[in-house]
N, C-alpha and C. Protein backbone atom coordinates (compact mmCIF):
# COMPACT_ATOMS: atom_id res chain seq x y z
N UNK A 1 0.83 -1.20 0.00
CA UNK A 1 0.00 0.00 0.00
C UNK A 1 0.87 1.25 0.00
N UNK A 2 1.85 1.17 0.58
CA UNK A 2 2.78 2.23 1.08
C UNK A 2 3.56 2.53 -0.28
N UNK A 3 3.82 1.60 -1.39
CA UNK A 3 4.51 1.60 -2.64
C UNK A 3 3.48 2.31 -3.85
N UNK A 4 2.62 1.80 -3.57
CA UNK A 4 1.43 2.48 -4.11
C UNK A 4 0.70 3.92 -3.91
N UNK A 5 0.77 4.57 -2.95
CA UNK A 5 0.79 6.05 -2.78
C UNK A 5 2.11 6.82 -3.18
N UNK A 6 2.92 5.90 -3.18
CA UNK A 6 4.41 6.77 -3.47
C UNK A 6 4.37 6.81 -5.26
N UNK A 7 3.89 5.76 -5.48
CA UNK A 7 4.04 5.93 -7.49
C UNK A 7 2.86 6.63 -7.72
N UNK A 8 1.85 7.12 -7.43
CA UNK A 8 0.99 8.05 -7.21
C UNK A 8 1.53 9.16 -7.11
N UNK A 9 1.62 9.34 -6.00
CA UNK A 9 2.47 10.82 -5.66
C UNK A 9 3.52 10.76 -7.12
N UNK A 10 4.02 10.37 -7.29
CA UNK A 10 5.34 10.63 -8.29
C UNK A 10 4.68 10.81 -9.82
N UNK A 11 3.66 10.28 -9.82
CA UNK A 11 3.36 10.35 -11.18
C UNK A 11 2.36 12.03 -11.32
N UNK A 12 1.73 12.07 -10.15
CA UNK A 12 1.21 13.51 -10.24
C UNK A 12 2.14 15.24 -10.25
N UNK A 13 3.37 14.58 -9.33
CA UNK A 13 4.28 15.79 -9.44
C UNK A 13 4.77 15.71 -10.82
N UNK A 14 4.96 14.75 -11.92
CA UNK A 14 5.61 14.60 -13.16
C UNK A 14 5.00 15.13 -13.79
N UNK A 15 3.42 15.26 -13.46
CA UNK A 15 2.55 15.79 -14.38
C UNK A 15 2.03 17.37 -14.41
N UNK A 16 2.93 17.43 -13.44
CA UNK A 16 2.42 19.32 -13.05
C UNK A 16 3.86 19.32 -13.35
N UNK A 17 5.15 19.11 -13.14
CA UNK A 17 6.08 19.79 -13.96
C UNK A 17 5.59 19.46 -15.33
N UNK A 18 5.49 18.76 -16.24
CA UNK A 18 5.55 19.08 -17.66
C UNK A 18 4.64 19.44 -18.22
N UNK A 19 3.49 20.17 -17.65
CA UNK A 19 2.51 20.95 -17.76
C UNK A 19 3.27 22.19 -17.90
N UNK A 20 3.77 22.71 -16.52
CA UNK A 20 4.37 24.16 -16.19
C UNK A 20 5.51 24.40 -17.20
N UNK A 21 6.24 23.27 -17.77
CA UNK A 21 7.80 23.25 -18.61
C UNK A 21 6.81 24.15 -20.06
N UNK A 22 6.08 23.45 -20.64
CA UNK A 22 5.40 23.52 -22.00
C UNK A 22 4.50 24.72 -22.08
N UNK A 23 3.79 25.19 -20.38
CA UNK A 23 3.35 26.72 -20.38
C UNK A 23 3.98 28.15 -20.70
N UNK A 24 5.46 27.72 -20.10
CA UNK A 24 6.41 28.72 -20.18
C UNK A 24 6.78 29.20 -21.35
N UNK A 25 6.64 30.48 -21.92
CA UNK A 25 7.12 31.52 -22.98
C UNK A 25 8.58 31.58 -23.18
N UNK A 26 8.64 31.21 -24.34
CA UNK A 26 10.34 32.00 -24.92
C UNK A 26 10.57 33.10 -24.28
N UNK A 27 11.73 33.24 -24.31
CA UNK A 27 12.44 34.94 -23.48
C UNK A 27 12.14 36.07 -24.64
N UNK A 28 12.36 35.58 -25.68
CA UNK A 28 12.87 35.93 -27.15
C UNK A 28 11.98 35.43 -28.02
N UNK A 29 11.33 36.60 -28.52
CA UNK A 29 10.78 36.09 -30.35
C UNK A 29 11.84 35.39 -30.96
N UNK A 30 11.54 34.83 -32.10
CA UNK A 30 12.76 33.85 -33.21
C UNK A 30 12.89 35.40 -34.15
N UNK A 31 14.22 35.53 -34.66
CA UNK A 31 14.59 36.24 -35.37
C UNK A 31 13.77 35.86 -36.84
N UNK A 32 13.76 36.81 -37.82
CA UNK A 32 13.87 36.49 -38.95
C UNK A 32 14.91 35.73 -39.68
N UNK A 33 14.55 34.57 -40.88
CA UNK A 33 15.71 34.16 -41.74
C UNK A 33 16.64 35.20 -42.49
N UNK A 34 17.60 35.17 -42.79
CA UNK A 34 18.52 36.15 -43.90
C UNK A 34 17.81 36.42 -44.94
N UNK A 35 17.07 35.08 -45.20
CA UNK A 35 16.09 35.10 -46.68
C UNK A 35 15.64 35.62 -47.18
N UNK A 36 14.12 35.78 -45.56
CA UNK A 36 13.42 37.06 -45.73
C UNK A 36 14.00 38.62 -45.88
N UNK A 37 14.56 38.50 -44.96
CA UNK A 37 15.16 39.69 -45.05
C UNK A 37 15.70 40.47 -46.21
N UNK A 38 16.31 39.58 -46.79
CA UNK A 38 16.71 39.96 -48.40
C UNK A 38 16.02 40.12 -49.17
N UNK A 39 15.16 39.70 -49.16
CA UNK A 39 13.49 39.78 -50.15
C UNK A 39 12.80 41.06 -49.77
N UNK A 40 12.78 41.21 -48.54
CA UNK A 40 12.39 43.15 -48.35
C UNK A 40 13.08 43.85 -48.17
N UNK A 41 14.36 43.45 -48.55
CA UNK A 41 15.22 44.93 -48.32
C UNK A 41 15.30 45.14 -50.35
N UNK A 42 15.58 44.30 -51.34
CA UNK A 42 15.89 44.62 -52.68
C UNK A 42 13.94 44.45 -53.15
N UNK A 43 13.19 44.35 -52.75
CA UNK A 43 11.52 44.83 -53.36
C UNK A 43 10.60 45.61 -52.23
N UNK A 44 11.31 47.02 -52.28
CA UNK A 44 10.25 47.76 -51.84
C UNK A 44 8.85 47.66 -51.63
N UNK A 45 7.93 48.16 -50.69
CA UNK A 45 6.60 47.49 -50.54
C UNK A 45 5.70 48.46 -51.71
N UNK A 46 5.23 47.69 -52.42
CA UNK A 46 4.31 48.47 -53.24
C UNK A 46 4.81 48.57 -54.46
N UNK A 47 6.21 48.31 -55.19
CA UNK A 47 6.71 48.46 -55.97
C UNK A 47 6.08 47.03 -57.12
N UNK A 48 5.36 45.87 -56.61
CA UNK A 48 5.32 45.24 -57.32
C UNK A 48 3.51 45.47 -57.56
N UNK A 49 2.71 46.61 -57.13
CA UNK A 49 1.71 46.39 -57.56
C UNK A 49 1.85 47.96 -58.15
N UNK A 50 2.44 48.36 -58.82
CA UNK A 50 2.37 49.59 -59.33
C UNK A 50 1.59 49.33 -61.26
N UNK A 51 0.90 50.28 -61.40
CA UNK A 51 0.63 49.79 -62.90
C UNK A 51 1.35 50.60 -63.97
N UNK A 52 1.88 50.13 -64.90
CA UNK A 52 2.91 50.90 -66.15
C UNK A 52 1.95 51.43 -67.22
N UNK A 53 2.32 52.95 -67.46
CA UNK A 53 0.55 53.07 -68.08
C UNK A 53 1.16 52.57 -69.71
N UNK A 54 -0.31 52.63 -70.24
CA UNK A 54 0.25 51.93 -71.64
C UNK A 54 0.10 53.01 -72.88
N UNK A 55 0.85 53.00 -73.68
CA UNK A 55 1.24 54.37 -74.84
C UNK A 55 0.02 53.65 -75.91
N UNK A 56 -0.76 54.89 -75.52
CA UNK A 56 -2.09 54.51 -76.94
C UNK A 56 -1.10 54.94 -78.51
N UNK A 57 -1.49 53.76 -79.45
CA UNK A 57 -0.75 54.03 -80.41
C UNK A 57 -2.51 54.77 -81.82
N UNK A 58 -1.95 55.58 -82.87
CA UNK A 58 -2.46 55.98 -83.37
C UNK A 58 -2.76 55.18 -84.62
N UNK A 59 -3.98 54.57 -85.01
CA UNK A 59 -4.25 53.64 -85.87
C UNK A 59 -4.30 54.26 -87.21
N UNK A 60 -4.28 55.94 -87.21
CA UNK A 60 -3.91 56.44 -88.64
C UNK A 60 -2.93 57.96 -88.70
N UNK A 61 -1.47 57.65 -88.74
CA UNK A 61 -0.67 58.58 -88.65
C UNK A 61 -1.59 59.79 -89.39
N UNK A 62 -0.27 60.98 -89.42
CA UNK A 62 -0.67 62.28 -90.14
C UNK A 62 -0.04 61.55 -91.47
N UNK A 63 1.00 60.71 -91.57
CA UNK A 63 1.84 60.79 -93.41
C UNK A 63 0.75 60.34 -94.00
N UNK A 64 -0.34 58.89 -93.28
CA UNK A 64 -1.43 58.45 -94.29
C UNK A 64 -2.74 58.68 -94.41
N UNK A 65 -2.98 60.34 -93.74
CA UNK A 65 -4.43 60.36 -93.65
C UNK A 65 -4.77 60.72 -94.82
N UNK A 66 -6.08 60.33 -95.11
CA UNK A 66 -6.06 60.27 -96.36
C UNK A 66 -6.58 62.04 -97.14
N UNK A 67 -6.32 62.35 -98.52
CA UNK A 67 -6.66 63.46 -99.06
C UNK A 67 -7.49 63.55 -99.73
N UNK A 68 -8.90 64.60 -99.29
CA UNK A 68 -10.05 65.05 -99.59
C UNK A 68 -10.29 66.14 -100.27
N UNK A 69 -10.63 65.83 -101.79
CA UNK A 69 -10.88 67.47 -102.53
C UNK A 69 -13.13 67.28 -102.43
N UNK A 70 -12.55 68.88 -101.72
CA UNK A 70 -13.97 69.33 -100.99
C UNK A 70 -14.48 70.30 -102.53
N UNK A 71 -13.94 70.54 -103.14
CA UNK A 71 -14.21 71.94 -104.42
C UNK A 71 -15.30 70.70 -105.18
N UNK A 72 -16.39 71.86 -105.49
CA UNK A 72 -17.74 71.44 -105.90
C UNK A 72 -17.62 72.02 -107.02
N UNK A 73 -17.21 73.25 -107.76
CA UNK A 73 -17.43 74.33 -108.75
C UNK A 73 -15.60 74.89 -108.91
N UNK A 74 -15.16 75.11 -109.97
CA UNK A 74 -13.96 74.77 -110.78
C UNK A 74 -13.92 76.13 -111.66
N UNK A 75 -12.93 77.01 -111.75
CA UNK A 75 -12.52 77.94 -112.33
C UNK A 75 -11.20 77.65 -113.31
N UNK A 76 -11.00 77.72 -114.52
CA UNK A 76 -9.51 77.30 -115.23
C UNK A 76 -8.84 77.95 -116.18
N UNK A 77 -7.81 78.60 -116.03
CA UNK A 77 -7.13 79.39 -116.72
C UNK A 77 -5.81 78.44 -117.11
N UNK A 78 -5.86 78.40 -118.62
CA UNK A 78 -4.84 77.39 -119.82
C UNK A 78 -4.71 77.99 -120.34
N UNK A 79 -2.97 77.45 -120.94
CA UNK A 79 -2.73 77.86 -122.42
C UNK A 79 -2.54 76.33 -123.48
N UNK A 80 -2.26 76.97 -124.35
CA UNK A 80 -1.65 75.39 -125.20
C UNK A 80 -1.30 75.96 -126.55
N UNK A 81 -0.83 74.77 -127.02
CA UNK A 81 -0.92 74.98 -128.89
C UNK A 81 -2.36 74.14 -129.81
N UNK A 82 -2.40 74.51 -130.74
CA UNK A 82 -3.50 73.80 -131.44
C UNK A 82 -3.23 73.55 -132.82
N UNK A 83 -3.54 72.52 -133.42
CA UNK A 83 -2.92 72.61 -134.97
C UNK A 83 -4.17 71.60 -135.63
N UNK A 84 -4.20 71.65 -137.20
CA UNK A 84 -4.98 70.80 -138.04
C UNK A 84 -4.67 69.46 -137.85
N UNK A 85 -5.52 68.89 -137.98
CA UNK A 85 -5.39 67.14 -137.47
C UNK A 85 -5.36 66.59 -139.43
N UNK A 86 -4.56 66.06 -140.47
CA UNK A 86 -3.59 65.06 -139.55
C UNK A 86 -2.72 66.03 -139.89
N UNK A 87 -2.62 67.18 -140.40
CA UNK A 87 -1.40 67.59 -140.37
C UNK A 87 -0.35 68.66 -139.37
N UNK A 88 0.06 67.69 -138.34
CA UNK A 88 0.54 68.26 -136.87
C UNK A 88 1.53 69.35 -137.04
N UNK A 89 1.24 70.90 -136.80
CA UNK A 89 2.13 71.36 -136.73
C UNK A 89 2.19 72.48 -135.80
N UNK A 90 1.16 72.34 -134.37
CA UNK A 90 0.58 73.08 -133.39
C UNK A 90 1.71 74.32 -133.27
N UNK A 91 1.09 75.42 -134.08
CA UNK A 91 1.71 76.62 -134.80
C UNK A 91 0.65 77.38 -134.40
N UNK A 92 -0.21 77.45 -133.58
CA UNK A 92 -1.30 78.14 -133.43
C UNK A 92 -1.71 78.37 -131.82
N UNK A 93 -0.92 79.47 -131.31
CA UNK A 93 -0.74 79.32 -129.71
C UNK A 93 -2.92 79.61 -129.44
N UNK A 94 -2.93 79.10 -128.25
CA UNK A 94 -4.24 79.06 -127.28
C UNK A 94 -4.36 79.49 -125.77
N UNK A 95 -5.06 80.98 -126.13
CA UNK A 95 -5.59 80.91 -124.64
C UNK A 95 -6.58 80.94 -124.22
N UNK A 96 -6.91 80.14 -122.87
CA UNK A 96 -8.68 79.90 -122.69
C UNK A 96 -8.79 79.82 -121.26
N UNK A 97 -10.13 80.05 -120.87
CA UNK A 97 -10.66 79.85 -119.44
C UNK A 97 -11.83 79.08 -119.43
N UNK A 98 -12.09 78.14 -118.55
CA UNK A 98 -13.38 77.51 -118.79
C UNK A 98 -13.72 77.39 -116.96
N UNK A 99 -14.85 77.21 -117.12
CA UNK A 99 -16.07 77.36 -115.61
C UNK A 99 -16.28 75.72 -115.28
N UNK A 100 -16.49 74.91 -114.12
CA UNK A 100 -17.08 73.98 -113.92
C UNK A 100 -18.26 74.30 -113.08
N UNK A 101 -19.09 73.94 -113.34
CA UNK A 101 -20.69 74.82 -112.72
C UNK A 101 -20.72 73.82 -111.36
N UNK A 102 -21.40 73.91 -110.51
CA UNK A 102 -21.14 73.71 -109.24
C UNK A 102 -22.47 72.08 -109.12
N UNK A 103 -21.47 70.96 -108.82
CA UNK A 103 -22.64 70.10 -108.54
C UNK A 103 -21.41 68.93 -107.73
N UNK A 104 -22.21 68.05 -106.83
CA UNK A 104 -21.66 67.39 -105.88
C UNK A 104 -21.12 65.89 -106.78
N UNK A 105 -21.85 65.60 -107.38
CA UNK A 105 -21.51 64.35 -108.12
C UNK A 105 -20.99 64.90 -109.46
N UNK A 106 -20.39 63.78 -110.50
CA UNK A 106 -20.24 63.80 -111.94
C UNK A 106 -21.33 62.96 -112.38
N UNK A 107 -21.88 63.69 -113.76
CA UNK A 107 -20.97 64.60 -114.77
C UNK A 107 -21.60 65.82 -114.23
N UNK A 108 -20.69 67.09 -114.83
CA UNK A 108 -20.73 68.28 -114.53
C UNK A 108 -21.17 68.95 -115.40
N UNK A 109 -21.67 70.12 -115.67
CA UNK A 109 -21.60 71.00 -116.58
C UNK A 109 -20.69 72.04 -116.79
N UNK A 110 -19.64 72.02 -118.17
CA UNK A 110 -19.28 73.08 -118.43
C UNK A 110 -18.75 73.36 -119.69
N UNK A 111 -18.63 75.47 -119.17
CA UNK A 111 -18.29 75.93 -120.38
C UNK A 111 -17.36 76.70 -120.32
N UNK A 112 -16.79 77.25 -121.84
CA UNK A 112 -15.01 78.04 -121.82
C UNK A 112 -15.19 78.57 -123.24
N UNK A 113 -14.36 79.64 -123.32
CA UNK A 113 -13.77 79.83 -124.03
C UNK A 113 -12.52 80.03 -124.93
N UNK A 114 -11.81 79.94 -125.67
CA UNK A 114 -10.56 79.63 -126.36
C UNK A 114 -10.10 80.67 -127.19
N UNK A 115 -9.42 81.82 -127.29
CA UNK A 115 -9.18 82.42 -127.90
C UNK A 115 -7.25 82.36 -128.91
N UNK A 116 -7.75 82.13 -130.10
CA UNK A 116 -6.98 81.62 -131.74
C UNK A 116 -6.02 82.66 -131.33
N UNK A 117 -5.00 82.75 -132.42
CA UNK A 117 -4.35 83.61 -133.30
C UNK A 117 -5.54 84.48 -134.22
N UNK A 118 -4.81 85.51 -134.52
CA UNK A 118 -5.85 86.37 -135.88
C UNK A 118 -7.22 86.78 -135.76
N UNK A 119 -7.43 86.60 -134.44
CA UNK A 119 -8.67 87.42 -134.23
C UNK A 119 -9.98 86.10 -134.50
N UNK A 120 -9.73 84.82 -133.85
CA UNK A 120 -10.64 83.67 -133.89
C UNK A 120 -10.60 82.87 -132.77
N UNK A 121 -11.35 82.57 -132.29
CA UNK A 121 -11.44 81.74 -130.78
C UNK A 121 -12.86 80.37 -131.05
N UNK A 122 -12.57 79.87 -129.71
CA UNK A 122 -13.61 78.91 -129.70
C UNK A 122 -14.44 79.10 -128.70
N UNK A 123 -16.12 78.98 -128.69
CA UNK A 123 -16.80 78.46 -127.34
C UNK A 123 -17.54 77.50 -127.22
N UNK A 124 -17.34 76.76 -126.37
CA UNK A 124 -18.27 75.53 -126.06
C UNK A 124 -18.74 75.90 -124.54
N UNK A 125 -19.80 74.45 -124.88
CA UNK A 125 -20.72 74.29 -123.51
C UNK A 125 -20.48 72.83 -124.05
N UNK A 126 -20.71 71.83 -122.44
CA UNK A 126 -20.79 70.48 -122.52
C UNK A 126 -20.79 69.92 -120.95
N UNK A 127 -20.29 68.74 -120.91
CA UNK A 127 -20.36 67.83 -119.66
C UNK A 127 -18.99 67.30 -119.56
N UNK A 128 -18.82 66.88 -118.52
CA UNK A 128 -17.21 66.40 -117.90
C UNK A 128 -17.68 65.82 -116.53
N UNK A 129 -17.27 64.32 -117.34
CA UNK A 129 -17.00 63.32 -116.18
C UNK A 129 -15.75 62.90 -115.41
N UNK A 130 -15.68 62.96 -114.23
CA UNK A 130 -14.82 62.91 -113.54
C UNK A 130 -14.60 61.91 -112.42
N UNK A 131 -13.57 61.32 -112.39
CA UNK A 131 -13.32 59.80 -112.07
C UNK A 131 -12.40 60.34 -110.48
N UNK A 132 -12.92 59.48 -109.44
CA UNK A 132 -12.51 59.77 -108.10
C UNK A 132 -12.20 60.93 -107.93
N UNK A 133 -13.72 61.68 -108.22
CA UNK A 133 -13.94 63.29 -107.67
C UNK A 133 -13.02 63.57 -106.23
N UNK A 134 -13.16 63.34 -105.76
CA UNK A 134 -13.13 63.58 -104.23
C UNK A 134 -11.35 63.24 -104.28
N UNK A 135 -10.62 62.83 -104.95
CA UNK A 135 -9.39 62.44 -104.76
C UNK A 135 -8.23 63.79 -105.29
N UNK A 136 -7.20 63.97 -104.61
CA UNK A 136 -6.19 64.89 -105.33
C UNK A 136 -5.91 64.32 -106.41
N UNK A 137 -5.93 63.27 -107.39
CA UNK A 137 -5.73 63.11 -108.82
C UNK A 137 -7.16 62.78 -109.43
N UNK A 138 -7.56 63.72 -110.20
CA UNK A 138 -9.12 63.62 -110.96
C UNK A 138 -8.48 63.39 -112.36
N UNK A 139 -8.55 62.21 -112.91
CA UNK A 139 -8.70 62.33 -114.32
C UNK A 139 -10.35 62.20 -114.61
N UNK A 140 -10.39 62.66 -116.21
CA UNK A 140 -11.47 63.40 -116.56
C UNK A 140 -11.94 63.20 -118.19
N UNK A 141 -13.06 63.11 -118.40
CA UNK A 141 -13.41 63.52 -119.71
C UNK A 141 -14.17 64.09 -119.96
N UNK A 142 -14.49 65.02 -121.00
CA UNK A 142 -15.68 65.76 -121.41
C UNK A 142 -15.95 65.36 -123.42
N UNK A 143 -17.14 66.10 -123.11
CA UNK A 143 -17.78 65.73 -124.80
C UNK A 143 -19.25 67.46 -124.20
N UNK A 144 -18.77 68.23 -125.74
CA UNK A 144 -19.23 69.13 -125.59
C UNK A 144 -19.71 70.23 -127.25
N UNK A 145 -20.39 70.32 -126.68
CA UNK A 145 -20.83 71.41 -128.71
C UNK A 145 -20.10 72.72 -128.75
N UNK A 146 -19.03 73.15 -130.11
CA UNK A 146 -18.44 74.00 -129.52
C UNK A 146 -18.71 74.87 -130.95
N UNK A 147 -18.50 76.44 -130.70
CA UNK A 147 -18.63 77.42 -132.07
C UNK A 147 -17.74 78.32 -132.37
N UNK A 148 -17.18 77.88 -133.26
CA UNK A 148 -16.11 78.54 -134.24
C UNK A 148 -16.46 80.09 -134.41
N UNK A 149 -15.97 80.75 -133.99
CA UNK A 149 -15.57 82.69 -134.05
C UNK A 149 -14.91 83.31 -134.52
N UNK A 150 -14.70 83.98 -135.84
CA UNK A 150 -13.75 84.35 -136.44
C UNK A 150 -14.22 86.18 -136.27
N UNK A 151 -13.48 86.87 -135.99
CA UNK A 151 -13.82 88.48 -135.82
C UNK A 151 -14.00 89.15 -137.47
N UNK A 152 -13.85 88.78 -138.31
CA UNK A 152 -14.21 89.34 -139.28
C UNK A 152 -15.29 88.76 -140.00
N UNK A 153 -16.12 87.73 -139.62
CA UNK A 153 -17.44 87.28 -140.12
C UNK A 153 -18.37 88.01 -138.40
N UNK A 154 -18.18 87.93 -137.84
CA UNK A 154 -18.97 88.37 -135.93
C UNK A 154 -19.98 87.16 -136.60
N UNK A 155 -21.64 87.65 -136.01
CA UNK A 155 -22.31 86.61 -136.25
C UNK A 155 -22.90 85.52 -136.77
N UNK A 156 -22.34 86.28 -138.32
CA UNK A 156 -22.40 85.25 -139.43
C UNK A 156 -21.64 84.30 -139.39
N UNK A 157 -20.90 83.59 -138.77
CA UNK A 157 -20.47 82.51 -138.40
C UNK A 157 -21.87 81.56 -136.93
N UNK A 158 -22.89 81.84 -137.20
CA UNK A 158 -23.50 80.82 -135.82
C UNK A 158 -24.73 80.58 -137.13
N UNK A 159 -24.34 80.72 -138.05
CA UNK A 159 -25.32 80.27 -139.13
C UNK A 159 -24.50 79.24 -140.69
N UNK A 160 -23.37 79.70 -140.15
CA UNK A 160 -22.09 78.84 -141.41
C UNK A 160 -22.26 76.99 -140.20
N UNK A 161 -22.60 76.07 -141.14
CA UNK A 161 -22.53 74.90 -140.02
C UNK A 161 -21.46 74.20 -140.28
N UNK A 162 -20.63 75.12 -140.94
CA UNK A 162 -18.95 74.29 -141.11
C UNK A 162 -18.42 74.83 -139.68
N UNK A 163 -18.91 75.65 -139.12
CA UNK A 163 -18.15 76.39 -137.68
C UNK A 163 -18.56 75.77 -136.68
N UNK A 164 -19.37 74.98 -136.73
CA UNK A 164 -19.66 73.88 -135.68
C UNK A 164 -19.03 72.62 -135.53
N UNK A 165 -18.51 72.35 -134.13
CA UNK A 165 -18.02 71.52 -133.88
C UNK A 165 -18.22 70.36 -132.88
N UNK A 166 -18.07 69.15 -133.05
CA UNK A 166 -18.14 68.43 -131.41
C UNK A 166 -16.62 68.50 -130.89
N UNK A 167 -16.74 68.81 -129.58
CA UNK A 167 -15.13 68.88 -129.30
C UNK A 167 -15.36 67.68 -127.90
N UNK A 168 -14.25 66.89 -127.96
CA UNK A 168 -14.08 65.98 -126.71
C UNK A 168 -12.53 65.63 -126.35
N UNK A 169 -12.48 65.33 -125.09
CA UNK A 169 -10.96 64.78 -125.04
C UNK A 169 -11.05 64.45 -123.61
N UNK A 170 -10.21 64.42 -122.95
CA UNK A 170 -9.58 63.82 -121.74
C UNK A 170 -8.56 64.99 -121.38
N UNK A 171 -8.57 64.94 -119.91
CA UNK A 171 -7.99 65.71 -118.64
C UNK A 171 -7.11 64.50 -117.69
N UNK A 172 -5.74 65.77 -117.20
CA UNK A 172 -5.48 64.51 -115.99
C UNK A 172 -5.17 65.82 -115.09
N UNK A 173 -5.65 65.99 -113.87
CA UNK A 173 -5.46 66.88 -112.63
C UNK A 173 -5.19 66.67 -111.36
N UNK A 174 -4.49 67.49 -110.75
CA UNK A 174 -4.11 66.84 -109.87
C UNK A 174 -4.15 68.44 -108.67
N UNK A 175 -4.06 67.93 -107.53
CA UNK A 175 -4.16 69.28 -106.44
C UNK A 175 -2.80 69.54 -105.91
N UNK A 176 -2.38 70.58 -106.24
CA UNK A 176 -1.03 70.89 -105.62
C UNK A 176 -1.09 71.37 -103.88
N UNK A 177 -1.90 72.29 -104.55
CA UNK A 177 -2.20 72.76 -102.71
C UNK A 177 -3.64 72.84 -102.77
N UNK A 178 -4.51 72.14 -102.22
CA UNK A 178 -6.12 72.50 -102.39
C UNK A 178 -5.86 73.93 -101.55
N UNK A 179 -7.24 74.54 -102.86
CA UNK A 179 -7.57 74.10 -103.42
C UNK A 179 -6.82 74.19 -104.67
N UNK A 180 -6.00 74.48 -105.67
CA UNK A 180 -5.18 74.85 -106.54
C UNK A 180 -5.05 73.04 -107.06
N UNK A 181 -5.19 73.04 -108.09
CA UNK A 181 -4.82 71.92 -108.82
C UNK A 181 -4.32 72.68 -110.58
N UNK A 182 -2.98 71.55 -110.57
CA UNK A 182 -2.98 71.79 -111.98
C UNK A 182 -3.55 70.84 -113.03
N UNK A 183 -3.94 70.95 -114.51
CA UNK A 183 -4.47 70.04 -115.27
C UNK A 183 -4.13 70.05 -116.47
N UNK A 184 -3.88 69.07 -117.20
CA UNK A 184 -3.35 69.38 -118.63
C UNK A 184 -5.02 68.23 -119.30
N UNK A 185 -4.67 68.80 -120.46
CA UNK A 185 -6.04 68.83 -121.22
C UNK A 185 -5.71 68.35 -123.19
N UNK A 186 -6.33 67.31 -123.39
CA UNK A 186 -6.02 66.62 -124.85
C UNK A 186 -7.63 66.31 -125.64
N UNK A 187 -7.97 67.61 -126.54
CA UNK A 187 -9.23 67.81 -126.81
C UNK A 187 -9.09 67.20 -128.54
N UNK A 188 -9.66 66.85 -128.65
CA UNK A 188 -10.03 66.87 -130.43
C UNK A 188 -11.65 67.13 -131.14
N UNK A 189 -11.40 67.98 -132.27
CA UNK A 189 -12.76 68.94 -132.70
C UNK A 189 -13.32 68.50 -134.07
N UNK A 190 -13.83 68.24 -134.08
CA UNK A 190 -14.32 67.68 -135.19
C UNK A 190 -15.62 68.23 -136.18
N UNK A 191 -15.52 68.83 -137.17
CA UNK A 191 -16.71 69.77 -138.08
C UNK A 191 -17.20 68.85 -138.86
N UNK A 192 -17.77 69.26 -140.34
CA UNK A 192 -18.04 68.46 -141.56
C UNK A 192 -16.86 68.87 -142.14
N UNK A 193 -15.85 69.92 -141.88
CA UNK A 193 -14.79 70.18 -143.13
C UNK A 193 -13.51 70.08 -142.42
N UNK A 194 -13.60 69.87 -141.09
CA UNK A 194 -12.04 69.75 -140.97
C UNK A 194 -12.01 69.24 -139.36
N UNK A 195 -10.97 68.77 -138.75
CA UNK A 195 -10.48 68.48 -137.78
C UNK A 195 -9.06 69.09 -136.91
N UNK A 196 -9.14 69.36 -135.53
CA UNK A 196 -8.19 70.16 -135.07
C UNK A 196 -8.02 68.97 -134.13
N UNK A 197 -6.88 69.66 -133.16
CA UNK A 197 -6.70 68.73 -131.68
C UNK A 197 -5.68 70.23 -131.50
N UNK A 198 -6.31 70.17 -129.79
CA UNK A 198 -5.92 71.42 -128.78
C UNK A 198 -5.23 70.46 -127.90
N UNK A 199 -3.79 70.97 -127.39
CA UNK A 199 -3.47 70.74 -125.91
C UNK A 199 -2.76 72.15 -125.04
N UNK A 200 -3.39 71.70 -123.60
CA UNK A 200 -2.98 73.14 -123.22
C UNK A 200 -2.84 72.37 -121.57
N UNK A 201 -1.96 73.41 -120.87
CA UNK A 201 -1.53 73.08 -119.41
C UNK A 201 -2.49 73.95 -118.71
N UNK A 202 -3.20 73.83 -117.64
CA UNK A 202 -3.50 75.27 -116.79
C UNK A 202 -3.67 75.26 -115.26
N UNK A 203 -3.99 76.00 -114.66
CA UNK A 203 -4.34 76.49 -113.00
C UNK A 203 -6.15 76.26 -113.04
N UNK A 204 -5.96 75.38 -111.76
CA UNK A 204 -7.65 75.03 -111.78
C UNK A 204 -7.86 75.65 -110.10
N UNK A 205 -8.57 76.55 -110.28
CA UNK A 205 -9.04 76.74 -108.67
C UNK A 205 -10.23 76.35 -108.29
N UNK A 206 -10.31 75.62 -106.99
CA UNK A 206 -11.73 75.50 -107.19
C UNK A 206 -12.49 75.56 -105.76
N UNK A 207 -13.70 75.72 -105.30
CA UNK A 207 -14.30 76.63 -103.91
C UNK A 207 -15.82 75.64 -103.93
């Protein structure tokens, strides 16, 4: 009995020391590893959620925007030479101005006049179609009724029907500075008694 209260007793004091051993607090927090440490000293806090802004890029520079001729109505001051068709010997200087009358689409209406050597010019009226209006290079054609003027017949020439002509040809123009375009011009005229062909360079302004 006496052996038996003693391993009793012994087993209860064993059990209140290693109770009290396992209650007891470190003196000392645990340091940090080197590891860590190195990891917040070379990445600042906040440095890895920062956002990089992003460079909007422009889906149509200034070199390729594209070029818009806004001119509705056409003013044109040319010169050229002109000679008998077939026999080429454009000996016959030309100066002329012609109007493009004001409309949003082709064909257009217009008219000019042409003034000869020796006191004789031309005027027509007609139409001119024009291929990628809206573009700084307009090539062009017209077909138009035109009347022979000689200053020493005056009106008796709009009753001679040899002085009548169909005149047509082709244009190529282009815009130097809108609105300013230049245009060169390849007409051929055709009567019952004879045939010409005009070419002439000129200044086209147009509003």
């Amino acid at each position: 009995m006496a052996k038996l209260t003693i391993f009793v007793s012994a087993t209860i004091v064993a059990i209140f020391i290693g109770t009290s051993a396992q209650a007891a607090p470190h003196g000392e927090a645990p340091s940090p590893s080197p590891a860590v440490e190195e990891i917040g000293e070379s990445r600042p806090p906040g440095e890895n959620m920062a956002i990089t802004p992003v460079e909007q890029v422009n889906s149509v520079s200034q070199a390729t925007a594209p070029r818009y001729y806004m001119a509705r109505q056409a003013l044109v001051f040319r010169g050229g030479l002109a000679s008998d068709f077939p026999k080429l010997d454009f000996s016959d200087s030309v100066t002329g101005v012609s109007y493009l009358f004001p409309k949003f689409l082709s064909p257009q209406l217009e008219a000019g006049a042409d003034l000869h050597e020796n006191g004789r010019g031309h005027m027509y009226a007609g139409a001119r179609w024009t291929y990628f209006q809206r573009s700084y290079f307009r090539p062009s054609a017209k077909l138009a009724l035109d009347h022979f003027v000689d200053a020493k017949y005056g009106l008796g020439t709009l009753a001679r029907i040899e002085d009548w002509f169909v005149r047509g040809g082709g244009s190529l123009e282009y815009t130097i500075w809108n609105p300013y375009s230049i245009r060169f011009d390849a007409e051929m005229l055709l009567s019952f008694e004879e045939t010409k062909i005009v070419t002439t360079i000129g200044i086209s302004r147009g509003w």
